[in-house]
C-alpha atoms as a PDB file:
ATOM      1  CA  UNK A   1     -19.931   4.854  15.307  1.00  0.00           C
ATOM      2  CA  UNK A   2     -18.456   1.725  13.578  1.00  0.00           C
ATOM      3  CA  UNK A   3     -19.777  -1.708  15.322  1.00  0.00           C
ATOM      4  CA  UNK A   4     -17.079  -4.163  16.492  1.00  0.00           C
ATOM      5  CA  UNK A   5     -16.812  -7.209  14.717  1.00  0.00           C
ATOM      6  CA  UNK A   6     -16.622 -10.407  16.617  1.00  0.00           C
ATOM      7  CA  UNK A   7     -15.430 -13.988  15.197  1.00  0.00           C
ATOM      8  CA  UNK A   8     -17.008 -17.432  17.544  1.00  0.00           C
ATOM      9  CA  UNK A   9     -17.132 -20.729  16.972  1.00  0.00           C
ATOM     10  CA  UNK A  10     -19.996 -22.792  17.374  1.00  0.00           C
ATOM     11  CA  UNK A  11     -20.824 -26.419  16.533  1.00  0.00           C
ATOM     12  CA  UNK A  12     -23.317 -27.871  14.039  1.00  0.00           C
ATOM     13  CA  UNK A  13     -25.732 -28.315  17.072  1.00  0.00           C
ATOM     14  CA  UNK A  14     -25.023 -24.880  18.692  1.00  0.00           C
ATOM     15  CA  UNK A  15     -26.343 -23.209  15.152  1.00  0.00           C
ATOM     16  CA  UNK A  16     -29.551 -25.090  14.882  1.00  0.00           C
ATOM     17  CA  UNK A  17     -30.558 -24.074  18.642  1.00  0.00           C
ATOM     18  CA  UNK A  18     -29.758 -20.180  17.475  1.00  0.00           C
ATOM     19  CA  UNK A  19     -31.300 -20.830  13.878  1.00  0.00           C
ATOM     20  CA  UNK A  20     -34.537 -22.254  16.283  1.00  0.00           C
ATOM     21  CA  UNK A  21     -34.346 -19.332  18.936  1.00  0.00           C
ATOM     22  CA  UNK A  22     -34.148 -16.990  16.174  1.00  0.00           C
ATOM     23  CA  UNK A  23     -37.059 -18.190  13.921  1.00  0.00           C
ATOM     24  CA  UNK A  24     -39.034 -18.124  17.088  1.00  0.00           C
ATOM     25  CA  UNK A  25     -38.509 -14.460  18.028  1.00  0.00           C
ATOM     26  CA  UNK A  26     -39.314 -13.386  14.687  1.00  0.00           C
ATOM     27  CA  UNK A  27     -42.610 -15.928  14.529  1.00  0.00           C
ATOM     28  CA  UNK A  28     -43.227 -14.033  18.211  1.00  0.00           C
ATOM     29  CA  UNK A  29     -42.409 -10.565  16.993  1.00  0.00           C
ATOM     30  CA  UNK A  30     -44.144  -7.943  19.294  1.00  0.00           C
ATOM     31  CA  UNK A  31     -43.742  -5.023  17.478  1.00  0.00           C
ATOM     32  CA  UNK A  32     -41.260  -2.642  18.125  1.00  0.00           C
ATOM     33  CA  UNK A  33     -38.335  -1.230  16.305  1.00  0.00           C
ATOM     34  CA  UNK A  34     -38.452  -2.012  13.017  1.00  0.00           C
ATOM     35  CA  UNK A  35     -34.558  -2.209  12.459  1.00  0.00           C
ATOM     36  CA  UNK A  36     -34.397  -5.172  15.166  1.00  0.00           C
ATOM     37  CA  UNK A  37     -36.782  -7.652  13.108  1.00  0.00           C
ATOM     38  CA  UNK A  38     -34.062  -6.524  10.036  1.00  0.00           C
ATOM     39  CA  UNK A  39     -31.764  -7.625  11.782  1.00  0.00           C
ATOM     40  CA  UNK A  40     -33.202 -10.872  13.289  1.00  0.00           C
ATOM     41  CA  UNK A  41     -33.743 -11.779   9.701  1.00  0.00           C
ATOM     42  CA  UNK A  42     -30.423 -11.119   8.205  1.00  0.00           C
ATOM     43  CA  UNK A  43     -29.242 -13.332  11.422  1.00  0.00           C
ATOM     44  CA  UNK A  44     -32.000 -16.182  10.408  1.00  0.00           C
ATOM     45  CA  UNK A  45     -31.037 -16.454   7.432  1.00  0.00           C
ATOM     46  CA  UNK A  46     -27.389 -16.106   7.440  1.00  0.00           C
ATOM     47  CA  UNK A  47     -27.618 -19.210  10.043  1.00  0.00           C
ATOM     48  CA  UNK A  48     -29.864 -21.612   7.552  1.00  0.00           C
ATOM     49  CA  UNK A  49     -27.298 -20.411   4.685  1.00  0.00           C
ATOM     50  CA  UNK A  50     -24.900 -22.263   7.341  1.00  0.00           C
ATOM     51  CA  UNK A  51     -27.125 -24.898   8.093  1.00  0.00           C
ATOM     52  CA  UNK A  52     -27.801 -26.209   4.578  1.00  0.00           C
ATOM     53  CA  UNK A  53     -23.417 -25.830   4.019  1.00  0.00           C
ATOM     54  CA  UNK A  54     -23.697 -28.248   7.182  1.00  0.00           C
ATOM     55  CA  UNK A  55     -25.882 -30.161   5.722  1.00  0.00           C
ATOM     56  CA  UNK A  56     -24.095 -30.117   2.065  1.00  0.00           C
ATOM     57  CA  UNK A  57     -20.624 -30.966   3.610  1.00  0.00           C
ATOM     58  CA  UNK A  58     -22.329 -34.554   5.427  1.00  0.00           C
ATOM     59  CA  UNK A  59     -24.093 -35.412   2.074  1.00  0.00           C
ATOM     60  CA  UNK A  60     -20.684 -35.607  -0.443  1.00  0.00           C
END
């Protein structure tokens, strides 16, 4: 089964609040499916690879 692919907007502030929530499941990871944590990193760090663009684009 192919997963759905989903397009949202968020703003600058919205992304550091996820990029926080996420780091803080993984830093609170119980255990469990081992697929999930994959996951929560390929989410962490796709939102710090948007973070530091953020961060790029204010700096020039």
């Amino acid at each position: 089964m192919e997963d759905n692919i989903y397009e949202i907007q968020f703003t600058a502030t919205s992304i550091r609040m996820l990029y926080k929530a996420v780091c803080f499941a993984l830093d609170q990871w119980p255990g469990g499916d081992p697929t999930e944590q994959e996951y929560y990193v390929i989410l962490r760090d796709s939102l710090k690879r948007i973070l530091l663009e953020e961060t790029f684009m204010l700096d020039a």
